[in-house]
PDB file of N, CA and C in Angstrom:
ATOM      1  N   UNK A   1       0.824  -1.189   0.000  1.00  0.00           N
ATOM      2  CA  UNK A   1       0.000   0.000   0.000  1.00  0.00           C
ATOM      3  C   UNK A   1       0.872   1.259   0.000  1.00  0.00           C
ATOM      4  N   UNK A   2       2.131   0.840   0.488  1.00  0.00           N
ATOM      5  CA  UNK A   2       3.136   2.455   0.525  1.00  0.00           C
ATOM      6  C   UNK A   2       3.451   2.587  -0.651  1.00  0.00           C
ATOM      7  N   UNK A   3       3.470   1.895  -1.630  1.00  0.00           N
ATOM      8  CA  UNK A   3       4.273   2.620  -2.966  1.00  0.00           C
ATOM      9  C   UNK A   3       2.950   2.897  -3.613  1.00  0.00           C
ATOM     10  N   UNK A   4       1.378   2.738  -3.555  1.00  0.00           N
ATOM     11  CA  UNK A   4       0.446   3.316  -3.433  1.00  0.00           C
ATOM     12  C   UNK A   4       0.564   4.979  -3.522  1.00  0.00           C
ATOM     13  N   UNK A   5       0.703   4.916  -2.300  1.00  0.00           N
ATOM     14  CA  UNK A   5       0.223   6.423  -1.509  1.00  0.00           C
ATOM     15  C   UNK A   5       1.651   7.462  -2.275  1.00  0.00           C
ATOM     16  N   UNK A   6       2.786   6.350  -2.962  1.00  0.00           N
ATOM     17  CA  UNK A   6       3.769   7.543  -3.117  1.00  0.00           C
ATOM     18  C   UNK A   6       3.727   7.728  -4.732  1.00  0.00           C
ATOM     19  N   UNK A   7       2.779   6.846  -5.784  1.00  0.00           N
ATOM     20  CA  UNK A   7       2.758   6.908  -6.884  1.00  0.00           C
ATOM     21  C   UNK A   7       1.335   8.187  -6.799  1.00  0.00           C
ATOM     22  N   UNK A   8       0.536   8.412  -6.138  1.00  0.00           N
ATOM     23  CA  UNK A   8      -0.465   9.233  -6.346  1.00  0.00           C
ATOM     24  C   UNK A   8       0.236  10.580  -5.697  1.00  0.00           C
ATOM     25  N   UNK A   9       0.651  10.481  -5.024  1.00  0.00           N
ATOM     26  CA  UNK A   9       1.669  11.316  -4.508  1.00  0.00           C
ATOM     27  C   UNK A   9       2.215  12.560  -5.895  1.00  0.00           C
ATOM     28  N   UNK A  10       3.306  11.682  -6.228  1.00  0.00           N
ATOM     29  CA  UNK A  10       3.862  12.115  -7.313  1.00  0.00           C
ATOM     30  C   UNK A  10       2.395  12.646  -8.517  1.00  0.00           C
ATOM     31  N   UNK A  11       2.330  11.687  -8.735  1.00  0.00           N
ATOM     32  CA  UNK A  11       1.254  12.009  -9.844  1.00  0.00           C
ATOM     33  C   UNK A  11       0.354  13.699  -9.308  1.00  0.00           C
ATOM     34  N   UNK A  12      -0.282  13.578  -7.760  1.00  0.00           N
ATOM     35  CA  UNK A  12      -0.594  14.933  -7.548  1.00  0.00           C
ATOM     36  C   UNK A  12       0.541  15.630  -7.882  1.00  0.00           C
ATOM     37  N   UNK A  13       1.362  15.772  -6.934  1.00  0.00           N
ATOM     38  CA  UNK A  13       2.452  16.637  -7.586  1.00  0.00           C
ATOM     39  C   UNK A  13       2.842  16.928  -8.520  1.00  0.00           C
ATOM     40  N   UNK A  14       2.508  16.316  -9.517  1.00  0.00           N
ATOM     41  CA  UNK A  14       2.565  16.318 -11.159  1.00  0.00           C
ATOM     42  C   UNK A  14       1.706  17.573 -11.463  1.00  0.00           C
ATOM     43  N   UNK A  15       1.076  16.731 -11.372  1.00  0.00           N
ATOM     44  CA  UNK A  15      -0.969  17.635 -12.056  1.00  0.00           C
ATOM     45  C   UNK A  15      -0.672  18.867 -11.226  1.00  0.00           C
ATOM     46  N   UNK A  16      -0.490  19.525 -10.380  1.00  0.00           N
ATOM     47  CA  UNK A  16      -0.199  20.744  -9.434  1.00  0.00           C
ATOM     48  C   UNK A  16       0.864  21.845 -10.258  1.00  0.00           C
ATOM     49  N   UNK A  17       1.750  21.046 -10.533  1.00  0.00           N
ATOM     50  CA  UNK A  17       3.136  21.501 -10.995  1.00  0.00           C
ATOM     51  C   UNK A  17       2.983  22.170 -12.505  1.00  0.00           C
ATOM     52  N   UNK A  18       2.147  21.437 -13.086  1.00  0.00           N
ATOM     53  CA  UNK A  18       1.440  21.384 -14.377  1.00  0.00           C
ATOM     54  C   UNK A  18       0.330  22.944 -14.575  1.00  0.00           C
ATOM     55  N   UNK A  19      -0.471  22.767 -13.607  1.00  0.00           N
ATOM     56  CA  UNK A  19      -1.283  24.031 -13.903  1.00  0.00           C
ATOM     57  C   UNK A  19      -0.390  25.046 -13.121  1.00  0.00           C
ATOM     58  N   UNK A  20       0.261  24.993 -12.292  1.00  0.00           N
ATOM     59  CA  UNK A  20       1.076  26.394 -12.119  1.00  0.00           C
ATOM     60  C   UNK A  20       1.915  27.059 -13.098  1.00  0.00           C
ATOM     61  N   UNK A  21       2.593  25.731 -13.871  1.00  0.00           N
ATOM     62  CA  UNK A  21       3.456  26.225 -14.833  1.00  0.00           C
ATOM     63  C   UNK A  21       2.853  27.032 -16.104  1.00  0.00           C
ATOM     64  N   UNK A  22       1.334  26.596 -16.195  1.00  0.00           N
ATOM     65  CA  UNK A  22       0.647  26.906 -17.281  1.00  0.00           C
ATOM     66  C   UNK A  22       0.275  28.420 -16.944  1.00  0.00           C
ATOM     67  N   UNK A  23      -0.175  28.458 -15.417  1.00  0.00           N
ATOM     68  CA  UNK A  23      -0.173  30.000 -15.190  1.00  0.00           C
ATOM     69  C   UNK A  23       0.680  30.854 -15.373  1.00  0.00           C
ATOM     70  N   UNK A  24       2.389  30.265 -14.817  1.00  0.00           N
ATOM     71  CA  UNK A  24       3.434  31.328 -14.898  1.00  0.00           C
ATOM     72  C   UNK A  24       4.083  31.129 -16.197  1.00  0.00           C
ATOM     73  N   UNK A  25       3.374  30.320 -17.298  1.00  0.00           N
ATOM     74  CA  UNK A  25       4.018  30.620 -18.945  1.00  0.00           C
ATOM     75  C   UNK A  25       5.437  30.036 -19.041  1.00  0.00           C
ATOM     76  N   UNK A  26       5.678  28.899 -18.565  1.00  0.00           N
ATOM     77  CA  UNK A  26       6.696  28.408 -18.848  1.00  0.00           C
ATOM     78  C   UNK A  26       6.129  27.120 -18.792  1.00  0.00           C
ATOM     79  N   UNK A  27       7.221  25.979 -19.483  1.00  0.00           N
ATOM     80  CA  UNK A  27       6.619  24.659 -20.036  1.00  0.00           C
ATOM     81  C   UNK A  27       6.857  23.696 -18.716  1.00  0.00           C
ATOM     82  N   UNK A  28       5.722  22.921 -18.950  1.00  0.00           N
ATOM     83  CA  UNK A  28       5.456  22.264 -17.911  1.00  0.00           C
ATOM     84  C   UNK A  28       6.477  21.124 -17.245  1.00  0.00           C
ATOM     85  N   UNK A  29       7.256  20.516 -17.869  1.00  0.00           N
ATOM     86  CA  UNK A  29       8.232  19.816 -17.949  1.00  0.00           C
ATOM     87  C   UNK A  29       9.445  20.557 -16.775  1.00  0.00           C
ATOM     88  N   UNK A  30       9.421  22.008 -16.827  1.00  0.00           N
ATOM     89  CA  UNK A  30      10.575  22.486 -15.965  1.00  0.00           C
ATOM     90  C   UNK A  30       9.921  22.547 -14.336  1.00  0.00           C
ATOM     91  N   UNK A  31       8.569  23.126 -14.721  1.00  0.00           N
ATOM     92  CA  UNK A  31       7.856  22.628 -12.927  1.00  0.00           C
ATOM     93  C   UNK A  31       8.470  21.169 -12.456  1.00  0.00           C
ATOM     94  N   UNK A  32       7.757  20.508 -13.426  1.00  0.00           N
ATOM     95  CA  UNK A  32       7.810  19.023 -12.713  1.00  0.00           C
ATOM     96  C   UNK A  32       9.011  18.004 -12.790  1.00  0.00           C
ATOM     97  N   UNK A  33      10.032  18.797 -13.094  1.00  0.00           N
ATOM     98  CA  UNK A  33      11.399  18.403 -12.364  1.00  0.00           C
ATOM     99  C   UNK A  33      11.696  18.986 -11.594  1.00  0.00           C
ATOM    100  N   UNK A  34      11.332  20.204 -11.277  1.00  0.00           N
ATOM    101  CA  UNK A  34      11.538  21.206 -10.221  1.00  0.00           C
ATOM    102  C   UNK A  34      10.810  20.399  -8.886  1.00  0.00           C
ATOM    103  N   UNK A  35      10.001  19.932  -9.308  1.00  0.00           N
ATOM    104  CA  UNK A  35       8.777  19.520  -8.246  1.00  0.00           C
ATOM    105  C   UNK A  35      10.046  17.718  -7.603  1.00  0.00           C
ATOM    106  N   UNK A  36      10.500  17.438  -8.867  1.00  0.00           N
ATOM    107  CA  UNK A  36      11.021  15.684  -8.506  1.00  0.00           C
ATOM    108  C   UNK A  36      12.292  16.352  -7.492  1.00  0.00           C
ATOM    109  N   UNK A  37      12.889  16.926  -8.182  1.00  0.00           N
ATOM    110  CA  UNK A  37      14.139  17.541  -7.367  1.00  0.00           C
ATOM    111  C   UNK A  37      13.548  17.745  -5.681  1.00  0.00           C
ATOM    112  N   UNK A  38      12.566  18.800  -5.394  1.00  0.00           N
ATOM    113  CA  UNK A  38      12.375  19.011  -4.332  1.00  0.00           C
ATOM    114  C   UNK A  38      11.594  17.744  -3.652  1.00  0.00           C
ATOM    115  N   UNK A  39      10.863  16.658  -3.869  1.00  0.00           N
ATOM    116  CA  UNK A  39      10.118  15.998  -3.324  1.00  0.00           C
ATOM    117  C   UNK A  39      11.661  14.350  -3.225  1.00  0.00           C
ATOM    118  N   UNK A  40      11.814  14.487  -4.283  1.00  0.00           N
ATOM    119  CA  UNK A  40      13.031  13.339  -4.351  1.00  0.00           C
ATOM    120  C   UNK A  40      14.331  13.582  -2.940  1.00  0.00           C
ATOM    121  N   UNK A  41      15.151  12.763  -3.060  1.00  0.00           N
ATOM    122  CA  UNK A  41      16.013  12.842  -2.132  1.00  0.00           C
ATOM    123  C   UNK A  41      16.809  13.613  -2.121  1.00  0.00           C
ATOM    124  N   UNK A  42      16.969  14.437  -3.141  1.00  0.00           N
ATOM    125  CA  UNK A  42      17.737  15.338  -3.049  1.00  0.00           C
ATOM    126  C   UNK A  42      17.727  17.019  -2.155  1.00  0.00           C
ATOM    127  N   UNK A  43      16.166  16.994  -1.670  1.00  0.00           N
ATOM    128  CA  UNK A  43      16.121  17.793  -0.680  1.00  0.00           C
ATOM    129  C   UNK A  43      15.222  17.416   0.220  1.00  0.00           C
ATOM    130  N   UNK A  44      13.543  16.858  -0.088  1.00  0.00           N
ATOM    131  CA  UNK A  44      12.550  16.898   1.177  1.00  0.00           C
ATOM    132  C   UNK A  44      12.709  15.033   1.722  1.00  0.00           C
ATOM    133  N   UNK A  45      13.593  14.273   0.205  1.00  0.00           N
ATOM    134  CA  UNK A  45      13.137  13.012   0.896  1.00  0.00           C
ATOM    135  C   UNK A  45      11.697  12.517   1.006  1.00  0.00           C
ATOM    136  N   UNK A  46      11.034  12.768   0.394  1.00  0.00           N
ATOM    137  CA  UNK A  46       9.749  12.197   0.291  1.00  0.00           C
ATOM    138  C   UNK A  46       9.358  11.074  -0.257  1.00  0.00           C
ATOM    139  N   UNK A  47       9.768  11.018  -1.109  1.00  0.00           N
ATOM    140  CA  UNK A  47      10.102   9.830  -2.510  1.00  0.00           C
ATOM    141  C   UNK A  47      10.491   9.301  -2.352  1.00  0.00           C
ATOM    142  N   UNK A  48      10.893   8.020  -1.976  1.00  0.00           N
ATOM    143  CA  UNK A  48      12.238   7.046  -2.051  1.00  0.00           C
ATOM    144  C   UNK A  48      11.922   6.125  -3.000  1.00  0.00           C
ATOM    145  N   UNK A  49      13.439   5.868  -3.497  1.00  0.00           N
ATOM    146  CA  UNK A  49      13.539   4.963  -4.913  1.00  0.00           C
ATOM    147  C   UNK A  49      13.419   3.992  -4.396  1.00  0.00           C
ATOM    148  N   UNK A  50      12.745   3.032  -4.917  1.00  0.00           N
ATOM    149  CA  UNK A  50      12.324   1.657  -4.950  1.00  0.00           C
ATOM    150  C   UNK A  50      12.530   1.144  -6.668  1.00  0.00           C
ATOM    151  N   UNK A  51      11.939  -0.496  -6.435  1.00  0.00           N
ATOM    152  CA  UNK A  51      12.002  -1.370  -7.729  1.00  0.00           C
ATOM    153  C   UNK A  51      10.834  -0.178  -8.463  1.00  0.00           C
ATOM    154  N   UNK A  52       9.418  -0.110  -7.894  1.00  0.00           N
ATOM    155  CA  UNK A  52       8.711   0.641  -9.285  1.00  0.00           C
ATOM    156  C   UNK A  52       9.102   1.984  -9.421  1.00  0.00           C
ATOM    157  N   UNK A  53       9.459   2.412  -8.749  1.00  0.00           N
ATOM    158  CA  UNK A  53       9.251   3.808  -8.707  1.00  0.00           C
ATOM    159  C   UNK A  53      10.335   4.000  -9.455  1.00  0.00           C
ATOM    160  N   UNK A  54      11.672   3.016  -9.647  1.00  0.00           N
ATOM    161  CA  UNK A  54      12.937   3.255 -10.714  1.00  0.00           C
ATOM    162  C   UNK A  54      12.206   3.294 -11.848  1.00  0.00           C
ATOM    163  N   UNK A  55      11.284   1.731 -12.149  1.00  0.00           N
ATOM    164  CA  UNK A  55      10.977   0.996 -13.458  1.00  0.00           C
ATOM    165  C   UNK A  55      10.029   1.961 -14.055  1.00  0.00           C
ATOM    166  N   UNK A  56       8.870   2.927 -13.487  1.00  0.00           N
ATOM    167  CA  UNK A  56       7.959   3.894 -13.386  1.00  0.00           C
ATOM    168  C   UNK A  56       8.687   5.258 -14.434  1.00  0.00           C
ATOM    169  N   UNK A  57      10.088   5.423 -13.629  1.00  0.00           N
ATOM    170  CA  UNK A  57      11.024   6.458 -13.873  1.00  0.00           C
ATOM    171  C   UNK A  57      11.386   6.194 -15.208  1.00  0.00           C
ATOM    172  N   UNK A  58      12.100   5.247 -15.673  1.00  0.00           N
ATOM    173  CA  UNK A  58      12.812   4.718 -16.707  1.00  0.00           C
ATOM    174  C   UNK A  58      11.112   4.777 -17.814  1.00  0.00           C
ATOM    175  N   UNK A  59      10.397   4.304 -17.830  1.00  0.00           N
ATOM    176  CA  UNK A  59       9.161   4.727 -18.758  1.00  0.00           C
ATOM    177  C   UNK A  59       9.105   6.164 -19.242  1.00  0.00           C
ATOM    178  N   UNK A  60       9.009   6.663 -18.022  1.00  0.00           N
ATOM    179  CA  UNK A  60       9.034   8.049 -18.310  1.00  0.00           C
ATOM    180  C   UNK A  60      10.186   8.840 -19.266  1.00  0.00           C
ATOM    181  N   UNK A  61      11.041   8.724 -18.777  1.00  0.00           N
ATOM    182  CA  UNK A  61      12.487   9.032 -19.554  1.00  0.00           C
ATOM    183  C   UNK A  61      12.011   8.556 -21.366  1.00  0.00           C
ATOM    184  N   UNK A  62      11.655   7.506 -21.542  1.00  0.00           N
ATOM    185  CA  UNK A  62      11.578   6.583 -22.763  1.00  0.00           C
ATOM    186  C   UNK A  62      10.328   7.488 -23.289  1.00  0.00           C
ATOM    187  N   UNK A  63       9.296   7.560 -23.082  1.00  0.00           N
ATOM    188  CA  UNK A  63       7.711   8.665 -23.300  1.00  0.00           C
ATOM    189  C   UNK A  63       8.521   9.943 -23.244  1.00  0.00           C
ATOM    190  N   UNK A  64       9.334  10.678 -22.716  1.00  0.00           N
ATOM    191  CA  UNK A  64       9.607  11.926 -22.752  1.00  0.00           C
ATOM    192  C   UNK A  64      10.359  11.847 -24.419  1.00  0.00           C
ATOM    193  N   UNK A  65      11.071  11.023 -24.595  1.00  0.00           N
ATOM    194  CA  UNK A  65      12.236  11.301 -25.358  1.00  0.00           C
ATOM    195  C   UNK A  65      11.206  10.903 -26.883  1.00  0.00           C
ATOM    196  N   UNK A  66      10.569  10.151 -26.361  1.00  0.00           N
ATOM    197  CA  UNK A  66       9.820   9.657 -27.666  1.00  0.00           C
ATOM    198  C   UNK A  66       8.968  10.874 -28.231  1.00  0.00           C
ATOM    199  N   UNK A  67       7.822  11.936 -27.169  1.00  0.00           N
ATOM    200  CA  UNK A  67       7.112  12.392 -27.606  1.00  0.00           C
ATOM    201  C   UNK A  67       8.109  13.867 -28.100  1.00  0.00           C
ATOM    202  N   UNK A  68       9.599  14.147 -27.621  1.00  0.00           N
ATOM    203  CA  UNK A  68      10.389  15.065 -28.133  1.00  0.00           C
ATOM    204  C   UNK A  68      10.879  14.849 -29.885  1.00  0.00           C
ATOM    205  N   UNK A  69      10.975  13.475 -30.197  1.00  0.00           N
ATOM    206  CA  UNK A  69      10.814  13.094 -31.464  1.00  0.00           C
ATOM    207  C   UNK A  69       9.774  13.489 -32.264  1.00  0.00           C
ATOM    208  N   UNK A  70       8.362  13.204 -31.512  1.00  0.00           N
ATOM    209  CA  UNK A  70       7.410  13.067 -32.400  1.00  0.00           C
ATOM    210  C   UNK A  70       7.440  15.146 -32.576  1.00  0.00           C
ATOM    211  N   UNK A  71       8.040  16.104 -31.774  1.00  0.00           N
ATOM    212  CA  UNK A  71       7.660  17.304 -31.889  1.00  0.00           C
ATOM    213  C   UNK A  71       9.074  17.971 -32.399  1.00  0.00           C
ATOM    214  N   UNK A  72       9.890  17.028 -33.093  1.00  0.00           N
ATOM    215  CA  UNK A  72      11.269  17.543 -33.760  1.00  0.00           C
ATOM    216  C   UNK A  72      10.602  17.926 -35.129  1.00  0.00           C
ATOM    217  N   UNK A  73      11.125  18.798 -35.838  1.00  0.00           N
ATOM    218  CA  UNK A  73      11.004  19.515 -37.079  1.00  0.00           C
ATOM    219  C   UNK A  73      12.041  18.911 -37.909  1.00  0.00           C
ATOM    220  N   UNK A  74      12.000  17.664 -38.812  1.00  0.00           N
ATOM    221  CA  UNK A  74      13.175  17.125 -39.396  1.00  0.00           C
ATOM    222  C   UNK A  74      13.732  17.777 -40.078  1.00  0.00           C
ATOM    223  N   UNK A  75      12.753  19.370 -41.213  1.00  0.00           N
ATOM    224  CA  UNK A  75      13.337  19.676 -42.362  1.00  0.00           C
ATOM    225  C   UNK A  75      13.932  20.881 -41.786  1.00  0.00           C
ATOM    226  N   UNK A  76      13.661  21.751 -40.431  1.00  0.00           N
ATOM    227  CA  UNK A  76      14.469  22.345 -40.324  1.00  0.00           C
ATOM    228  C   UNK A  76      15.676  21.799 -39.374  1.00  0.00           C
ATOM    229  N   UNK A  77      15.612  20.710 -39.064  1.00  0.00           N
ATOM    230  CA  UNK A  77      17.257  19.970 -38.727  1.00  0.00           C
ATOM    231  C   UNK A  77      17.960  19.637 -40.111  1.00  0.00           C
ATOM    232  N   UNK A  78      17.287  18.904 -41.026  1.00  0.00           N
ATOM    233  CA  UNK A  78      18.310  19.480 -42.409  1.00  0.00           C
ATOM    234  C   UNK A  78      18.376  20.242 -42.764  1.00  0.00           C
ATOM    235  N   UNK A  79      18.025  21.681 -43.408  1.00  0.00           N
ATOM    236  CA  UNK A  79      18.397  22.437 -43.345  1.00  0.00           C
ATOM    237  C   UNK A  79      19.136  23.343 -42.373  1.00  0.00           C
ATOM    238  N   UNK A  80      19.391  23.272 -41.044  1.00  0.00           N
ATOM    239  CA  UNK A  80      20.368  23.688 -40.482  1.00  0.00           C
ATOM    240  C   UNK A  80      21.801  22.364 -40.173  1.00  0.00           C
ATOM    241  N   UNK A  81      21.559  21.267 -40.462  1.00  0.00           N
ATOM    242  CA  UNK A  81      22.703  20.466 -40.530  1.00  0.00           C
ATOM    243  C   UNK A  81      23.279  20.791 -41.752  1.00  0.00           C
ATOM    244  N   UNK A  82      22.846  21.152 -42.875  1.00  0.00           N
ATOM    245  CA  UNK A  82      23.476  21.668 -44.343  1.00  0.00           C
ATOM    246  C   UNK A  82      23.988  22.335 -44.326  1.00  0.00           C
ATOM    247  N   UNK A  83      23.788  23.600 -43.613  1.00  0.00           N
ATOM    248  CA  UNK A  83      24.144  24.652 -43.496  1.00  0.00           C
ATOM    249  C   UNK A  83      25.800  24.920 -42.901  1.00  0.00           C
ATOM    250  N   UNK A  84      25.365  23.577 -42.025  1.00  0.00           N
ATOM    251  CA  UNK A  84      26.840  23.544 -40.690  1.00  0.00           C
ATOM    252  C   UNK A  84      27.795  22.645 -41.873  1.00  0.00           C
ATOM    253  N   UNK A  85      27.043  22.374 -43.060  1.00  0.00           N
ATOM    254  CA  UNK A  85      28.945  21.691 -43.692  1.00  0.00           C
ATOM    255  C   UNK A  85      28.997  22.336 -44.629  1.00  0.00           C
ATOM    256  N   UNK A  86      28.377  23.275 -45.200  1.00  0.00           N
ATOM    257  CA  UNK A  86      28.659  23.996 -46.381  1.00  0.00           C
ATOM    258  C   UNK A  86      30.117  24.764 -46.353  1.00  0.00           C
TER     259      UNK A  86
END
């Protein structure tokens, strides 16, 4: 039931992090590392890494990087990779 209470946890903290960022106009992604940093061990300790909460993590990483693909602009990466060997 504890890795329960710390996956909804996060997830609030997510969704929170999310509409603030939307208020103060910056992308949501920088809240909610802002939010992992402070809730993670690196300052409040709230979080502790476990088996899901790594395996949880590692998804995420994989969905972040994927949906940064799906929002890459290929033709202006060739055209500015052309540019850099001309």
């Amino acid at each position: 039931m504890h890795i329960l209470l710390e996956i909804s946890f996060i997830l609030l903290a997510s969704v929170i992090a999310t509409v603030l960022s939307k208020k103060a106009g910056i992308p949501a992604i920088v809240c909610q590392l802002f939010v992992g940093i402070i809730l993670g061990p690196a300052l409040l300790n709230v979080v502790h890494e476990g088996e899901v909460i790594h395996f949880l993590s590692e998804v995420g990483v994989i969905l972040l990087m994927f949906i940064a693909g799906l929002e890459a602009h290929f033709d202006l990466l060739k055209n500015t990779s052309s540019l850099a060997y001309s």
